[in-house]
N, C-alpha and C. Protein backbone atom coordinates (compact mmCIF):
# COMPACT_ATOMS: atom_id res chain seq x y z
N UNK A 1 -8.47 -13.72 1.83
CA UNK A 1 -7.81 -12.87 0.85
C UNK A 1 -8.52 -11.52 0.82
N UNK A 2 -8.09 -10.17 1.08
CA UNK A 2 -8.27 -8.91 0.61
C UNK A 2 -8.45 -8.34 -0.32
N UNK A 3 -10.20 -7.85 -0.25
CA UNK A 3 -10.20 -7.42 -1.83
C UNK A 3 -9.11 -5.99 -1.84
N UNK A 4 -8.85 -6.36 -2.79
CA UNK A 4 -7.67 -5.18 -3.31
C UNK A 4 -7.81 -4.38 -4.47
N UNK A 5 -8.37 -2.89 -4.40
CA UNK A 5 -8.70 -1.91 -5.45
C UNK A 5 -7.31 -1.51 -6.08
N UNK A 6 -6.86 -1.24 -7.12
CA UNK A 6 -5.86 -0.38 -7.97
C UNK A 6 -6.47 0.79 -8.73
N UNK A 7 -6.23 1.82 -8.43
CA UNK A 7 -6.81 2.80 -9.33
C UNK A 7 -5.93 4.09 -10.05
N UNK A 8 -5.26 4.42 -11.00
CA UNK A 8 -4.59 5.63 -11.07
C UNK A 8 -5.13 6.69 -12.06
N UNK A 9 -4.18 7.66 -11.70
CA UNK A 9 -4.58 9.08 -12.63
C UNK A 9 -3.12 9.24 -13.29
N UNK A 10 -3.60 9.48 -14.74
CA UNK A 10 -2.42 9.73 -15.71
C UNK A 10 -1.44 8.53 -15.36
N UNK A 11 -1.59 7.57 -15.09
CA UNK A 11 -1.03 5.97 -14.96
C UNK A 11 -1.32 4.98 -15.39
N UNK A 12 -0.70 4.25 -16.34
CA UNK A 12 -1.36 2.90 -16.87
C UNK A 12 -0.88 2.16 -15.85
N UNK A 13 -2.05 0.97 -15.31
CA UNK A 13 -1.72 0.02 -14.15
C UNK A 13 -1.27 -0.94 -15.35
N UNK A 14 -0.30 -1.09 -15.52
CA UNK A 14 0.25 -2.50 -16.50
C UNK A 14 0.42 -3.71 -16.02
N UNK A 15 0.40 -4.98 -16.48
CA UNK A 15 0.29 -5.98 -15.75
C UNK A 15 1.37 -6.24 -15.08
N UNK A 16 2.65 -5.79 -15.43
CA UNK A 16 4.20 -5.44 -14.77
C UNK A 16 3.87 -5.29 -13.47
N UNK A 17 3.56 -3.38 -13.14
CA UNK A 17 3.14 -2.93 -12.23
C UNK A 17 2.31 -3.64 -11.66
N UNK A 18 1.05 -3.79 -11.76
CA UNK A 18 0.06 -4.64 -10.76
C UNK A 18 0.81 -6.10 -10.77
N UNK A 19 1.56 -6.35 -11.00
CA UNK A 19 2.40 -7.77 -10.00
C UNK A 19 2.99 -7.02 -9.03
N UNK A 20 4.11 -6.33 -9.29
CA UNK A 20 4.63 -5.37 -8.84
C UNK A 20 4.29 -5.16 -6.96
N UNK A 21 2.84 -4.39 -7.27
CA UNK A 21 2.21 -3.93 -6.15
C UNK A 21 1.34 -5.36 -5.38
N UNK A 22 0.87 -6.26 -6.03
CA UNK A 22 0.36 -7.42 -5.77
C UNK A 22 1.31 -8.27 -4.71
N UNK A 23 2.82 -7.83 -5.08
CA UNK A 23 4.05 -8.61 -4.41
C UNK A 23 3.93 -7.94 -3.22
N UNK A 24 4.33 -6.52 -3.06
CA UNK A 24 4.03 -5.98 -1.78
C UNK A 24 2.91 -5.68 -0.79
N UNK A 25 1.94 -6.20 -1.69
CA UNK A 25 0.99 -6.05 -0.62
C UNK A 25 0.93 -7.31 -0.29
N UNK A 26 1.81 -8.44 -0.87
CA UNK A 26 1.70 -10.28 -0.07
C UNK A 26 2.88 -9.83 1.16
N UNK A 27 3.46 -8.86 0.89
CA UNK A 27 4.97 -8.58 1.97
C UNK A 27 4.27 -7.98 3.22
N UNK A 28 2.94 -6.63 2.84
CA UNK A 28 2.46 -6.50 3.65
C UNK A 28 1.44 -7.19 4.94
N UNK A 29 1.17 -7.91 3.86
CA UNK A 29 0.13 -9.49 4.65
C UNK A 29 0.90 -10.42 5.44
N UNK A 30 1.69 -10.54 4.96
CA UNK A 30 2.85 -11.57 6.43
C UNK A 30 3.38 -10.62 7.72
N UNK A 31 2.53 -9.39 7.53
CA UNK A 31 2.51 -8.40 9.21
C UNK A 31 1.16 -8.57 9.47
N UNK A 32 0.65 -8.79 8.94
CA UNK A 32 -0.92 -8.96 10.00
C UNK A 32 -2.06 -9.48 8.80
N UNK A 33 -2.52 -10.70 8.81
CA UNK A 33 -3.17 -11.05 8.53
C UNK A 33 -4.40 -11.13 8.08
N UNK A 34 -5.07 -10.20 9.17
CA UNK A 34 -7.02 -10.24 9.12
C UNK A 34 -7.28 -8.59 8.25
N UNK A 35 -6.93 -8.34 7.12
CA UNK A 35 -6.64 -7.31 6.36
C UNK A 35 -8.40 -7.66 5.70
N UNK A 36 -8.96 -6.70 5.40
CA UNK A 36 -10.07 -6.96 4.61
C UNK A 36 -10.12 -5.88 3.42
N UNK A 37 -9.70 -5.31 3.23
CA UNK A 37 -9.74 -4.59 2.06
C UNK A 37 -8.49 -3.83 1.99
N UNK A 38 -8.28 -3.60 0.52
CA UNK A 38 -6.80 -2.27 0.44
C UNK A 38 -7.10 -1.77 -1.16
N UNK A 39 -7.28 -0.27 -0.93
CA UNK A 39 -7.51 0.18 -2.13
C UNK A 39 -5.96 1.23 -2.19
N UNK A 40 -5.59 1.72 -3.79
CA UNK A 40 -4.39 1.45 -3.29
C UNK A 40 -4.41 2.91 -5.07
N UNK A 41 -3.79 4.01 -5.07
CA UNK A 41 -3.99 5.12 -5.78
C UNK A 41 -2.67 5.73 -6.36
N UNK A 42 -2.60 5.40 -7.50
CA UNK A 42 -0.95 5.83 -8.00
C UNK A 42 -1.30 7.34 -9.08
N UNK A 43 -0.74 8.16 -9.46
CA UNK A 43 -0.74 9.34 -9.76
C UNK A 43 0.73 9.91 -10.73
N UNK A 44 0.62 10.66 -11.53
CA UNK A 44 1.54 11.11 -11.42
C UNK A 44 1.16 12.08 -11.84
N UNK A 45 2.48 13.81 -11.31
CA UNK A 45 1.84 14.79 -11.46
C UNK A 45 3.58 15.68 -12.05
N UNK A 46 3.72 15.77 -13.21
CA UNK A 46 5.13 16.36 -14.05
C UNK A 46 5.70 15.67 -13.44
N UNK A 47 7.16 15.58 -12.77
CA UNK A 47 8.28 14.94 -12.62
C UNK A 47 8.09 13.79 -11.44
N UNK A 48 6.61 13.82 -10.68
CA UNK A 48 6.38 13.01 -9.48
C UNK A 48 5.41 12.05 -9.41
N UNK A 49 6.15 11.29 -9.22
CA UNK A 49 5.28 9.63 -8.76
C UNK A 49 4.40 9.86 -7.71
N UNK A 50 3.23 9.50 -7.14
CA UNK A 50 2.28 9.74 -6.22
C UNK A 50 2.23 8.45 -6.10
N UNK A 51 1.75 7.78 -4.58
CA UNK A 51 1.11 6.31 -4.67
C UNK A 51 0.30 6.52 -3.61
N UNK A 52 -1.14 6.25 -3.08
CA UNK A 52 -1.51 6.50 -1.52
C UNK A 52 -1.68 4.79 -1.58
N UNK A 53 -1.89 4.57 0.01
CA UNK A 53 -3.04 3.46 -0.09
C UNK A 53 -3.70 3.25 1.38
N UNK A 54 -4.79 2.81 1.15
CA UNK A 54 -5.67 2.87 2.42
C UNK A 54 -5.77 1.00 2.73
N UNK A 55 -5.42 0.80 4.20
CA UNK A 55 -5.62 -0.27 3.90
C UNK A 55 -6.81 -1.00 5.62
N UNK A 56 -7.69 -2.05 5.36
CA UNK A 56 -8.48 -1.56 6.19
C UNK A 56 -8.75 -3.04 6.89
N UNK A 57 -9.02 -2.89 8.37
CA UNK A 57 -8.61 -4.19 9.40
C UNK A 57 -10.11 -3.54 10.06
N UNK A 58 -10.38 -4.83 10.70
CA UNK A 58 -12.04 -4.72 11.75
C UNK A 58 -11.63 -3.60 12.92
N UNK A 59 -11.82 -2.63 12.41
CA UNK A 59 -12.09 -1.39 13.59
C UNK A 59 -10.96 -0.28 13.46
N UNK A 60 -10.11 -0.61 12.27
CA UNK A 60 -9.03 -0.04 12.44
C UNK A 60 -9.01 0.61 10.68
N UNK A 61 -8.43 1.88 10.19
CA UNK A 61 -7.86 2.20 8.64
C UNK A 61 -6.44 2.62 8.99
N UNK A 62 -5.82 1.69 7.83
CA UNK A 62 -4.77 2.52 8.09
C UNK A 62 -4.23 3.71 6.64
N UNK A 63 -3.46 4.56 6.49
CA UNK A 63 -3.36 5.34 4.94
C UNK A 63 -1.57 5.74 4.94
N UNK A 64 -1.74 5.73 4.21
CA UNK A 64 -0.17 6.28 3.91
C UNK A 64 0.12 6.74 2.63
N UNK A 65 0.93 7.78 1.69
CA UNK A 65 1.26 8.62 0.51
C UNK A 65 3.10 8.29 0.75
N UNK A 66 3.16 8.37 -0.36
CA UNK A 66 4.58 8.25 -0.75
C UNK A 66 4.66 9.28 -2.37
N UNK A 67 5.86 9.38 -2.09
CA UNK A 67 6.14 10.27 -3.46
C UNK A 67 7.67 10.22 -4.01
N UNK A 68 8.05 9.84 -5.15
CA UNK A 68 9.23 10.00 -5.43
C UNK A 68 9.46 10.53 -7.02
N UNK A 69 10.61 9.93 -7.81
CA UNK A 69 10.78 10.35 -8.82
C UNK A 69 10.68 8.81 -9.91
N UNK A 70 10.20 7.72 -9.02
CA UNK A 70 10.52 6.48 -9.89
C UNK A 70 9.08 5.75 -9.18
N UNK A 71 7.93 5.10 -9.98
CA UNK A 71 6.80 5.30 -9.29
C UNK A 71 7.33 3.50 -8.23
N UNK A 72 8.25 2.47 -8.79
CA UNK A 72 8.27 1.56 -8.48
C UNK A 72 9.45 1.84 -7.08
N UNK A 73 9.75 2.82 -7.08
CA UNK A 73 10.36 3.49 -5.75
C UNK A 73 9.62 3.51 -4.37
N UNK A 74 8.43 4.88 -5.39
CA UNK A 74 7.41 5.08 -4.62
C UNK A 74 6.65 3.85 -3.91
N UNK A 75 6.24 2.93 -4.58
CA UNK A 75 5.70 1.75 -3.96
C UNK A 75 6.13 1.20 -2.64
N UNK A 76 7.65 0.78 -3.18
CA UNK A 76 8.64 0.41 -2.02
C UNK A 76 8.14 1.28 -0.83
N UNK A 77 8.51 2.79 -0.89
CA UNK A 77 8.99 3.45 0.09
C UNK A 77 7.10 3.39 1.31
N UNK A 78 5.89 3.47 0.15
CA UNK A 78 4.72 3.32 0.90
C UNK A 78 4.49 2.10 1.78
N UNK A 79 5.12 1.11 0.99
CA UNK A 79 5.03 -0.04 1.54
C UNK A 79 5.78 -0.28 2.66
N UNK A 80 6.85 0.29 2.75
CA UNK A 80 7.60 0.24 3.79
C UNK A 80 6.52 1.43 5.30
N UNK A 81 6.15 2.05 4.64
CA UNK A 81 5.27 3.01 5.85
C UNK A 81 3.96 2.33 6.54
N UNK A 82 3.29 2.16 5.74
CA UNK A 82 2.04 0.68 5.75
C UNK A 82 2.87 -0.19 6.60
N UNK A 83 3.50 -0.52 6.57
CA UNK A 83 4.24 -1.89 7.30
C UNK A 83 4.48 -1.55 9.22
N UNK A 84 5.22 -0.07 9.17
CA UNK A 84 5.94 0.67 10.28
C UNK A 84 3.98 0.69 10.89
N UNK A 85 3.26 1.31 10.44
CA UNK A 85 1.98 1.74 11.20
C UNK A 85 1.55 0.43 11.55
N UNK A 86 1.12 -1.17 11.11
CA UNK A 86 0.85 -2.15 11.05
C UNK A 86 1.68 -2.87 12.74
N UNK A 87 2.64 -2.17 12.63
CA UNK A 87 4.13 -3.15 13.39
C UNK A 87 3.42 -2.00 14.97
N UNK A 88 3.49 -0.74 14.68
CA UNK A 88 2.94 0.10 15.55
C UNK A 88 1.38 -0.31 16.28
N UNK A 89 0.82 -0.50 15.50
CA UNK A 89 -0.71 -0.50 15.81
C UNK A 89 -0.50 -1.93 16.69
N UNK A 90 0.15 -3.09 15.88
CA UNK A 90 0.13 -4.50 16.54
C UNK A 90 1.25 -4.57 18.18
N UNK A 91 1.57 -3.55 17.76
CA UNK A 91 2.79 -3.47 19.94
C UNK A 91 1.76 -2.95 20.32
N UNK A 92 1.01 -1.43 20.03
CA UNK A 92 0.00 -0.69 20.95
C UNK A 92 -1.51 -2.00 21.66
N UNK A 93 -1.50 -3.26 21.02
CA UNK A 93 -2.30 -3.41 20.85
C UNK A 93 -2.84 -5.21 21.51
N UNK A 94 -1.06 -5.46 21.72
CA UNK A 94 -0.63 -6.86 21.79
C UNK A 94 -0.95 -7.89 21.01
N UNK A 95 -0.85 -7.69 19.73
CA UNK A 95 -1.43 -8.60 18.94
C UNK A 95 -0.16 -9.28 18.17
N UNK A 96 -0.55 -10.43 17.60
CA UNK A 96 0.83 -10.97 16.88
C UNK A 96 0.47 -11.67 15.93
């Protein structure tokens, strides 16, 4: 299991939300497995959702930012990027 940081600015992590993100990062774990850490940064700044997250494998980081107008959007849409680099890194790499 991956320790997993949550941290935001001007964001309450509510227990909603941190299921929320807890769910997608189990969506992200059924693409590659040997994950050892993911720290993971939500924001908001006037009308915009911020989310980054760094997520980190033996020899490898991966990062990605998303931004929208709905922060549980934003999640989706990072999570979906995290996933594309994961799917990328594992063809470059022959791993499965």
């Amino acid at each position: 299991m991956p320790q997993i940081q949550l941290s935001g600015h001007g964001v309450e992590i509510t227990p909603i939300l941190n299921d929320f993100i807890n769910k997608k990062i189990s969506r992200v774990r059924k693409h590659f497995n040997n994950i050892t850490s993911i720290h993971a940064f939500l924001s908001v700044d006037k009308l915009s959702q911020k989310a980054e997250m760094t997520l980190h494998i033996p020899g490898h980081e991966f990062y990605a930012s998303a931004e929208s107008e709905d922060m549980y959007k934003t999640i989706d849409l990072l999570t979906g990027k995290i996933i594309r680099q994961i799917e990328k890194y594992k063809g470059k790499h022959n791993l499965d």
